[in-house]
C-alpha atoms as a PDB file:
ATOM      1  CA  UNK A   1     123.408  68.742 121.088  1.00  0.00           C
ATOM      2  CA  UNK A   2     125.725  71.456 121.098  1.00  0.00           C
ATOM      3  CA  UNK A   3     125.001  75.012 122.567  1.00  0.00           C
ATOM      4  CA  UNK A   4     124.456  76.871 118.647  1.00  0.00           C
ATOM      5  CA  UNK A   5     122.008  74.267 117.881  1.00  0.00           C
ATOM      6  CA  UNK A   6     119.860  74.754 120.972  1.00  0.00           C
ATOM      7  CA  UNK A   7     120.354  78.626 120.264  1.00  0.00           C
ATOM      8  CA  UNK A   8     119.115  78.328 116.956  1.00  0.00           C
ATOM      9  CA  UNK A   9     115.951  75.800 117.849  1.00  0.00           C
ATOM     10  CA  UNK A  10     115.170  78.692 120.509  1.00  0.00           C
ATOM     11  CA  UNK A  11     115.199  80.991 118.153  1.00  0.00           C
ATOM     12  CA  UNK A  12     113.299  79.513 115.507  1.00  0.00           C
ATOM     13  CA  UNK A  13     110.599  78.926 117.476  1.00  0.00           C
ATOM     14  CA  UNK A  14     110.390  82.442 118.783  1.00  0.00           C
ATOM     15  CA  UNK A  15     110.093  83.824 115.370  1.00  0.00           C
ATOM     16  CA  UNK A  16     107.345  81.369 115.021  1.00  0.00           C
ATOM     17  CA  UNK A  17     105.251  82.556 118.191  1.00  0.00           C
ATOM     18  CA  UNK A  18     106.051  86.462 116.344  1.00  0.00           C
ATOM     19  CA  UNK A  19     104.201  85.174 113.452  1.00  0.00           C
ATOM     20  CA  UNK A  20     100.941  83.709 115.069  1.00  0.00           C
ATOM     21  CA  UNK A  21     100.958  86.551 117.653  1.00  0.00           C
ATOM     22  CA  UNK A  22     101.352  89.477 114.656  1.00  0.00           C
ATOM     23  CA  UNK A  23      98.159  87.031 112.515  1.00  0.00           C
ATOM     24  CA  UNK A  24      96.625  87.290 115.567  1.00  0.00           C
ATOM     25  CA  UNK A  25      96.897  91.735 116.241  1.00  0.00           C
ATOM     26  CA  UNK A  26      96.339  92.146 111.834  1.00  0.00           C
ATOM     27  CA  UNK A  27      92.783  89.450 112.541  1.00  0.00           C
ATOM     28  CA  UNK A  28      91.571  91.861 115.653  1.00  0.00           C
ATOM     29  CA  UNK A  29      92.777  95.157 113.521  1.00  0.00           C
ATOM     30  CA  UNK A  30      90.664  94.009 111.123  1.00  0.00           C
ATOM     31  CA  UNK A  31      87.580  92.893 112.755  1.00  0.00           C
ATOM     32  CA  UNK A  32      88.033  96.679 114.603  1.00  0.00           C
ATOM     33  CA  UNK A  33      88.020  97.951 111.309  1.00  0.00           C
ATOM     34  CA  UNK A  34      84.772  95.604 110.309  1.00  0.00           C
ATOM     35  CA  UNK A  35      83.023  96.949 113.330  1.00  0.00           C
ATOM     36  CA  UNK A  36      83.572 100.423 112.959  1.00  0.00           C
ATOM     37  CA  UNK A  37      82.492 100.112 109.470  1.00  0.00           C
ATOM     38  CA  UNK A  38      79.276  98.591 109.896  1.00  0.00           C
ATOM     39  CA  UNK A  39      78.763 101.183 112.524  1.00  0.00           C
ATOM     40  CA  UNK A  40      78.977 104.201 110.526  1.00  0.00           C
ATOM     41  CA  UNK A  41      77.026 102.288 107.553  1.00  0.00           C
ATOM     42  CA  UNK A  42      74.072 101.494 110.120  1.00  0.00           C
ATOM     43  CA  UNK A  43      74.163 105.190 111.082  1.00  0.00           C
ATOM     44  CA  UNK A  44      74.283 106.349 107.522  1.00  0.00           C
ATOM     45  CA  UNK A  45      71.177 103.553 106.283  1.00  0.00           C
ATOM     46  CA  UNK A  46      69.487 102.062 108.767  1.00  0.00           C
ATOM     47  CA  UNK A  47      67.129 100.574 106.680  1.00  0.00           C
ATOM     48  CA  UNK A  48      69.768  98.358 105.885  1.00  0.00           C
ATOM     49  CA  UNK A  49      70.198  96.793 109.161  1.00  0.00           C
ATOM     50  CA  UNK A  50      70.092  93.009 108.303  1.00  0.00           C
ATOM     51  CA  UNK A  51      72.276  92.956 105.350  1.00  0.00           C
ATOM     52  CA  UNK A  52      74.678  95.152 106.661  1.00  0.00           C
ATOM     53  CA  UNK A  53      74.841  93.058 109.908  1.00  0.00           C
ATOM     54  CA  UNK A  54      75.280  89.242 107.890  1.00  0.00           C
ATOM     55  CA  UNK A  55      78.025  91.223 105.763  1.00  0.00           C
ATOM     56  CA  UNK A  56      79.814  91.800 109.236  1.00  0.00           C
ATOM     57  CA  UNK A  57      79.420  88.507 110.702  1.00  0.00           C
ATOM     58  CA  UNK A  58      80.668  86.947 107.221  1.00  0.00           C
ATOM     59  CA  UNK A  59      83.797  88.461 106.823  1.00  0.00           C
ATOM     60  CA  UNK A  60      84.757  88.545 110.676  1.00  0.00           C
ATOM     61  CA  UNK A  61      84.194  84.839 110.436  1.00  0.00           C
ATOM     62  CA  UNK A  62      86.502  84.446 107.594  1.00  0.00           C
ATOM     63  CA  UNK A  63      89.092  86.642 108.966  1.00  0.00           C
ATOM     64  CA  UNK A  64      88.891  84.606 111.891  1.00  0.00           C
ATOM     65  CA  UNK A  65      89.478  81.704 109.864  1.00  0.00           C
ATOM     66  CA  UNK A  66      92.444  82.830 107.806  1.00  0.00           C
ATOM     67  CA  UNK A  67      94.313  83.999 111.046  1.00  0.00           C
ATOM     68  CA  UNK A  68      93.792  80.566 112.746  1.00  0.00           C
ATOM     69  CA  UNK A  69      95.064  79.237 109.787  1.00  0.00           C
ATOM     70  CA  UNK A  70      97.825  81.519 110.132  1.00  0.00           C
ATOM     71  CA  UNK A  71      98.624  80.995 113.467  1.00  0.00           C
ATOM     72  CA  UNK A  72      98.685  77.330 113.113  1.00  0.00           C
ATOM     73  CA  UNK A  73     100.892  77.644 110.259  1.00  0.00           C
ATOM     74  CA  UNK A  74     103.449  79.918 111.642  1.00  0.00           C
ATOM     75  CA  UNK A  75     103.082  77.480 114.977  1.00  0.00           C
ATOM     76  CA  UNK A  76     103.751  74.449 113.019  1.00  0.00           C
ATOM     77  CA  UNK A  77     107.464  76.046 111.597  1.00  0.00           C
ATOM     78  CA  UNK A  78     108.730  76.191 114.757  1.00  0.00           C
END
């Protein structure tokens, strides 16, 4: 194995620990953003507690999945 080939390996698998660590800061931008949301919606209805609060816990848990999913993908190329 010459010296450009190791380069390149190196490389590629940097780019590929970019990807799952950028999945992983746009999954916790967005669960800030989830948070804040359901914040200023609780403070704005709180009669509307328990719907409001399964909303939140749905979608962080599929953002969650989708930048797992993500990570293990952009793991895997490298």
């Amino acid at each position: 194995m010459d010296l450009m080939t190791v380069l390149m390996l190196d490389t590629l698998n940097g780019i590929a620990a970019l990807g799952g660590g950028i999945a992983a800061i746009g999954a916790g931008l967005g669960i800030g953003k989830i948070g804040s949301s359901a914040v200023e919606a609780l403070a704005r209805q709180p009669e509307a507690e328990g719907m409001i609060r399964t909303n939140m816990i749905i979608t962080a848990a599929l953002i969650e999945g989708v930048a797992l999913f993500a990570v293990v993908v952009a793991l895997l190329q490298g």
